[in-house]
C-alpha atoms as a PDB file:
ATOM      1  CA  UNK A   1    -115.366 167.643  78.704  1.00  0.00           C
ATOM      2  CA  UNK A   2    -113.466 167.532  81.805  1.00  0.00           C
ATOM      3  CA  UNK A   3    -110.451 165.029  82.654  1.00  0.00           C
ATOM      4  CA  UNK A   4    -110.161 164.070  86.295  1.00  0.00           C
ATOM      5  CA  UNK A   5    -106.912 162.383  87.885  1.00  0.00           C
ATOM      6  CA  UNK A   6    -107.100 160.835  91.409  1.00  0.00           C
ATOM      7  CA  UNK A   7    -104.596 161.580  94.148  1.00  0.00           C
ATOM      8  CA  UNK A   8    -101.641 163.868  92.552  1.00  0.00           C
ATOM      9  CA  UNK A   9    -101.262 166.295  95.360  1.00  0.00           C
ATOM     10  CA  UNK A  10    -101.397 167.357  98.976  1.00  0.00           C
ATOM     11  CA  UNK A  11    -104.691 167.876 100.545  1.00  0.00           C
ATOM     12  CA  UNK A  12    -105.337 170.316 103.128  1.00  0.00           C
ATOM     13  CA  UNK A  13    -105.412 167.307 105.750  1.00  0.00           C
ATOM     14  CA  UNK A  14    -101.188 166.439 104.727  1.00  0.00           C
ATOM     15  CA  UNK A  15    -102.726 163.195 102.994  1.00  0.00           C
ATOM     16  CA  UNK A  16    -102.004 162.588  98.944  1.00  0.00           C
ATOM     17  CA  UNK A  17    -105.636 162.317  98.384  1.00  0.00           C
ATOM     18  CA  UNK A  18    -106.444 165.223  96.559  1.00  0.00           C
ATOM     19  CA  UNK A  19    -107.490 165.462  93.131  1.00  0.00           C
ATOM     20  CA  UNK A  20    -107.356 167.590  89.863  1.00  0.00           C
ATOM     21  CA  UNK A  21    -109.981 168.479  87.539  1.00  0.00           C
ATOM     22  CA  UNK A  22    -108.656 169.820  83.956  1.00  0.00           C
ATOM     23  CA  UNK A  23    -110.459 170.849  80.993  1.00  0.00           C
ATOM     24  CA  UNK A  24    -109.685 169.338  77.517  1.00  0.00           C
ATOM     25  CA  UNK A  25    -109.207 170.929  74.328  1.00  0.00           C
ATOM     26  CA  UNK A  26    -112.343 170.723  73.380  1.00  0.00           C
ATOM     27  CA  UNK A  27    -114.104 173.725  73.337  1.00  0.00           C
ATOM     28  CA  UNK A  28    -116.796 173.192  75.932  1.00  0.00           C
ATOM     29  CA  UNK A  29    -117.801 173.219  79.441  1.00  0.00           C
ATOM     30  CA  UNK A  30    -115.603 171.981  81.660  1.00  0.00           C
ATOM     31  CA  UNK A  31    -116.387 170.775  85.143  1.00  0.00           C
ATOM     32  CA  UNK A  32    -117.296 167.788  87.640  1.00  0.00           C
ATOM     33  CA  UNK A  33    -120.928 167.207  89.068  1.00  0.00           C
ATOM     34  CA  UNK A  34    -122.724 164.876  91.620  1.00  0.00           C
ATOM     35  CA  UNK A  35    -126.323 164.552  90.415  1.00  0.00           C
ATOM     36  CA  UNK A  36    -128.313 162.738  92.692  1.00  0.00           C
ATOM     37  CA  UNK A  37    -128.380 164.436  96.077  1.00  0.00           C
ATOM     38  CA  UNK A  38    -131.273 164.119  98.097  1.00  0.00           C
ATOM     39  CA  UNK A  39    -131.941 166.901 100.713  1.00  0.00           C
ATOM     40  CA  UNK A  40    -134.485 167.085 103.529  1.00  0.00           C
ATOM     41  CA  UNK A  41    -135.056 170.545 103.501  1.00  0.00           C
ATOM     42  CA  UNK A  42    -133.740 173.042 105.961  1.00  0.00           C
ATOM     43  CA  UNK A  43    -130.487 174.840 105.975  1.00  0.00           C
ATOM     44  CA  UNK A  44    -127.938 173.155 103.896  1.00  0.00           C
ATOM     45  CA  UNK A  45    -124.162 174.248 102.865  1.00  0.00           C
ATOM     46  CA  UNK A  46    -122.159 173.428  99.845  1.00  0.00           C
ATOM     47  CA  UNK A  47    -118.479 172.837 100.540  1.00  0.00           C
ATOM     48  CA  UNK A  48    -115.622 173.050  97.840  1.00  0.00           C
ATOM     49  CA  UNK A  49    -111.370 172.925  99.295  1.00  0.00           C
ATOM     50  CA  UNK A  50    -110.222 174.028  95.534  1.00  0.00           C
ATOM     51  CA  UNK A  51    -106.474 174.916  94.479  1.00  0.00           C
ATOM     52  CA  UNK A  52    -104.912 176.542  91.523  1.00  0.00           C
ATOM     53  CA  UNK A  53    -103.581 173.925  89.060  1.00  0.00           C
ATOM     54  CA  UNK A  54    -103.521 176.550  86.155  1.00  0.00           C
ATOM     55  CA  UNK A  55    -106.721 177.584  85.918  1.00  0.00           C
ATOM     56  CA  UNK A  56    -107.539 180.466  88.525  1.00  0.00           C
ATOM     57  CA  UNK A  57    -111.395 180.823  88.114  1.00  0.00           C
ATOM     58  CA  UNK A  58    -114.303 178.183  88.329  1.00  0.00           C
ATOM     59  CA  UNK A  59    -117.817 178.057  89.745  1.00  0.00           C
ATOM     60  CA  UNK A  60    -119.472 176.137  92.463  1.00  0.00           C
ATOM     61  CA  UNK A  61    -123.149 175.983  92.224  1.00  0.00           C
ATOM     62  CA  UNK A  62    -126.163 173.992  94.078  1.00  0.00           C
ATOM     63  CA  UNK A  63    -128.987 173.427  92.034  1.00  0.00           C
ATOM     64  CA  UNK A  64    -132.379 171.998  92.497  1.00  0.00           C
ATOM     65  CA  UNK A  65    -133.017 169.355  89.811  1.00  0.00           C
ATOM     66  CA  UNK A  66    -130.631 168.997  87.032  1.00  0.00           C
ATOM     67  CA  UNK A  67    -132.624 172.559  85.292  1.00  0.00           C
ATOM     68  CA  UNK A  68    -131.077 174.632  88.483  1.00  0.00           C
ATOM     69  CA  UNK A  69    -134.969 175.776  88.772  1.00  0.00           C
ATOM     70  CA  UNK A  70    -133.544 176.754  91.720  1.00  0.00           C
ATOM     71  CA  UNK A  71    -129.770 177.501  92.059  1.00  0.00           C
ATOM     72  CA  UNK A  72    -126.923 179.570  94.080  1.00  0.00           C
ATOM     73  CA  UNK A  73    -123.700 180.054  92.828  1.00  0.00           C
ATOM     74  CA  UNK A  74    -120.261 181.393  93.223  1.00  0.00           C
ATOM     75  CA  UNK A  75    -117.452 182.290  90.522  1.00  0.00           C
ATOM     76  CA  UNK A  76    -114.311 181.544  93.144  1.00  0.00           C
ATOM     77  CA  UNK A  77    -110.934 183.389  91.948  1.00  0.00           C
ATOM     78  CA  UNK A  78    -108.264 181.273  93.054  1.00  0.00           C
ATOM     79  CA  UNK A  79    -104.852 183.547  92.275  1.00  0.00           C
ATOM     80  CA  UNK A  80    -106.149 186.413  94.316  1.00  0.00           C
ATOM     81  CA  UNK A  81    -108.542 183.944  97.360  1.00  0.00           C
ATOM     82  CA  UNK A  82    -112.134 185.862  96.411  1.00  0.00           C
ATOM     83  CA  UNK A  83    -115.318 185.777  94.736  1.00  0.00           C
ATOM     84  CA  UNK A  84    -115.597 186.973  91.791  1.00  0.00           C
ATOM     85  CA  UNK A  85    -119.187 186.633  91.751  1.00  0.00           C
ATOM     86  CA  UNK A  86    -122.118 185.265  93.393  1.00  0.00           C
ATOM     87  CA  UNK A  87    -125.576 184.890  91.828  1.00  0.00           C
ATOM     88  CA  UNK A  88    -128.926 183.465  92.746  1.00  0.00           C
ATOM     89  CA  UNK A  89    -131.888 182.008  91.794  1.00  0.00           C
ATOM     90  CA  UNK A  90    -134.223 181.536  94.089  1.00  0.00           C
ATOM     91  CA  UNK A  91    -132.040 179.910  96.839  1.00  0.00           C
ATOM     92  CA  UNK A  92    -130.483 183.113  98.342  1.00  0.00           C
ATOM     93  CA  UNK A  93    -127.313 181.748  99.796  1.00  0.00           C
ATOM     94  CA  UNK A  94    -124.643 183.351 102.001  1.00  0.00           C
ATOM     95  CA  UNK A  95    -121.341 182.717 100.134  1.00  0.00           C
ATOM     96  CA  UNK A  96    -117.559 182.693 101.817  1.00  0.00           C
ATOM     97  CA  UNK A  97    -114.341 182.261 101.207  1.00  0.00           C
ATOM     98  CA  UNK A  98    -111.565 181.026 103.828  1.00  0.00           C
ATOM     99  CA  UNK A  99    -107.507 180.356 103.433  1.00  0.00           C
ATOM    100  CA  UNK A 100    -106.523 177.575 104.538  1.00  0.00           C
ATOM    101  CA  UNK A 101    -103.292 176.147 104.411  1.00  0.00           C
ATOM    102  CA  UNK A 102    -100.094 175.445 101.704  1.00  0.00           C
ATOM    103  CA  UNK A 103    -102.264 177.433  98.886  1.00  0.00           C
ATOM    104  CA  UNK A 104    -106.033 175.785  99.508  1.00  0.00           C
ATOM    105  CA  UNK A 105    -109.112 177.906  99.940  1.00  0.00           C
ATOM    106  CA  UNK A 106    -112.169 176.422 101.266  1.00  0.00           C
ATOM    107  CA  UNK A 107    -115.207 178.420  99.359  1.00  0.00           C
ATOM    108  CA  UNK A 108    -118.775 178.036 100.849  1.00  0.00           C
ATOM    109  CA  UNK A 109    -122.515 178.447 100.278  1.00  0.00           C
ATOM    110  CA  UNK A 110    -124.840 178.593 103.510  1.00  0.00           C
ATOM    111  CA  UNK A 111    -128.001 178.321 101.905  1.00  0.00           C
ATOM    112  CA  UNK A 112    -131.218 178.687 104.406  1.00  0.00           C
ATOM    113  CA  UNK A 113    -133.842 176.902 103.152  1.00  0.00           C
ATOM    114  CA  UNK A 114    -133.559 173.939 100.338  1.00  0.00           C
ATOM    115  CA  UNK A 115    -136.569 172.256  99.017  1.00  0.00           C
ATOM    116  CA  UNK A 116    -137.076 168.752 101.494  1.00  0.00           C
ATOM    117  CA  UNK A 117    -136.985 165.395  99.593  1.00  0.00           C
ATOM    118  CA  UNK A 118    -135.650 166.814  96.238  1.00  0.00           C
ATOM    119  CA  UNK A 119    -132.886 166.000  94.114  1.00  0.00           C
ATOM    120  CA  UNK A 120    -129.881 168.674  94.033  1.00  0.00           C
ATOM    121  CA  UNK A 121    -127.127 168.753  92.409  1.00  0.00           C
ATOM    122  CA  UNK A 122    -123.652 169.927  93.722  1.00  0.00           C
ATOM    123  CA  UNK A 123    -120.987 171.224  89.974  1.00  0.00           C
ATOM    124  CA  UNK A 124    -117.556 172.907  89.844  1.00  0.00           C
ATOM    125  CA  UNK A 125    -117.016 174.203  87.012  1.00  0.00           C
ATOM    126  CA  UNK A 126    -113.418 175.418  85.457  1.00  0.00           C
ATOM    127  CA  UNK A 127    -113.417 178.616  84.029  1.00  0.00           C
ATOM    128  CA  UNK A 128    -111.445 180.825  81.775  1.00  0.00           C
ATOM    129  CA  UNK A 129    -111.887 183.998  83.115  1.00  0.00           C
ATOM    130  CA  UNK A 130    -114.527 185.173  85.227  1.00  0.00           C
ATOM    131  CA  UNK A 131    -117.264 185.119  82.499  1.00  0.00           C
ATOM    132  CA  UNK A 132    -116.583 183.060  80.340  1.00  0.00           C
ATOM    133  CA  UNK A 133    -117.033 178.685  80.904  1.00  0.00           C
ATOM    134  CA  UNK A 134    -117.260 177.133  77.621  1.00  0.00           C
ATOM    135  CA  UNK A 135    -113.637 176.972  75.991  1.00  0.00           C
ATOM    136  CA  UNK A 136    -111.494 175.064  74.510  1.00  0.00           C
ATOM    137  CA  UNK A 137    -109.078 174.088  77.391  1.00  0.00           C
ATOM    138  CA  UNK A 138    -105.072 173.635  78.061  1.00  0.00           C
ATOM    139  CA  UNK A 139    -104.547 169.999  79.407  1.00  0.00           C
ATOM    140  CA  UNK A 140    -101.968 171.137  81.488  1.00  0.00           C
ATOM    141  CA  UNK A 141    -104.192 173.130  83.889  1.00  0.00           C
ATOM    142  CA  UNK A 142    -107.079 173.110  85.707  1.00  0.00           C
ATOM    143  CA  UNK A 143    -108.081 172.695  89.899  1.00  0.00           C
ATOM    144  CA  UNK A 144    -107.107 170.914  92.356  1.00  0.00           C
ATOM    145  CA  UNK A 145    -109.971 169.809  94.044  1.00  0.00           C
ATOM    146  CA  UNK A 146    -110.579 168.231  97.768  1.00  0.00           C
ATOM    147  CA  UNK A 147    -113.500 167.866 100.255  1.00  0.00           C
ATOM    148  CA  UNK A 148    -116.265 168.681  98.233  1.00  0.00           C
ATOM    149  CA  UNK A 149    -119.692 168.256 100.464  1.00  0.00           C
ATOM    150  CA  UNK A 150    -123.422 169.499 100.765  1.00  0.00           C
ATOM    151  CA  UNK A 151    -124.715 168.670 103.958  1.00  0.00           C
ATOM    152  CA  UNK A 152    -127.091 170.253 106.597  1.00  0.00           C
ATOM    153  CA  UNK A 153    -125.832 172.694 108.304  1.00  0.00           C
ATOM    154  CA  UNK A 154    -124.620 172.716 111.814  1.00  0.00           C
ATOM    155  CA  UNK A 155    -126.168 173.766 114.546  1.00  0.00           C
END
């Protein structure tokens, strides 16, 4: 159970279009997803400008098919800028980290070679600490979240 309110802070860009993800008291997993990406094989990256809103840790992961038969992840910490983790299956991706500016940190997964016309799916998931991402939440924090994208990669 995860709430999401539009447009409450600064984005990277200066603009007030950024948004924040919180998890609810429910003890659960807590997180955002887009479902129904379609890739075309090739070298694709996952793209995630997060910022602390309370909660420090979370996960963004790229999964084939809503079973993440084929996944790559990384546990972000947001109070100290790293990865806390990075796991794969199957997809080995290359994961980074980058500051960016007033607090944001743009986290990324180069992965090299994602199955062509199948459905991925992009999450971000809040966690509590690094291991653990089913609990029951504060309101009062979560993410901030901003320019979230899987694409192909550049050239």
């Amino acid at each position: 159970m995860t709430t999401v309110v539009s447009n409450t802070t600064l984005a990277p860009d200066g603009s007030m279009d950024a948004d924040k993800i919180g998890p609810t008291v429910t003890n659960d997993f807590h997180g955002v997803a887009q479902t129904t990406l379609t890739t075309t094989g090739g070298t694709w990256i996952a793209r995630a400008r997060l910022k602390q809103a309370g909660n420090p840790f979370g996960r963004l992961i790229v999964g084939s098919t809503n079973t993440y038969t084929k996944n790559s992840s990384i546990i972000f910490d947001l109070g100290r800028g790293t990865i806390a983790n990075a796991a794969s299956i199957t997809y080995v991706g290359a994961p980074s980290v980058r500051r960016l500016a007033n607090g944001w940190l743009l986290y990324e997964i180069i992965i090299p070679s994602v199955d062509a016309n199948s459905t991925h799916r992009l999450n971000i998931d809040i966690y509590r600490d690094p291991n653990t991402n089913s609990f029951a939440g504060v309101t009062a924090s979560g993410l901030y979240v901003w320019g979230v994208e899987f694409a192909p990669a550049p050239n």
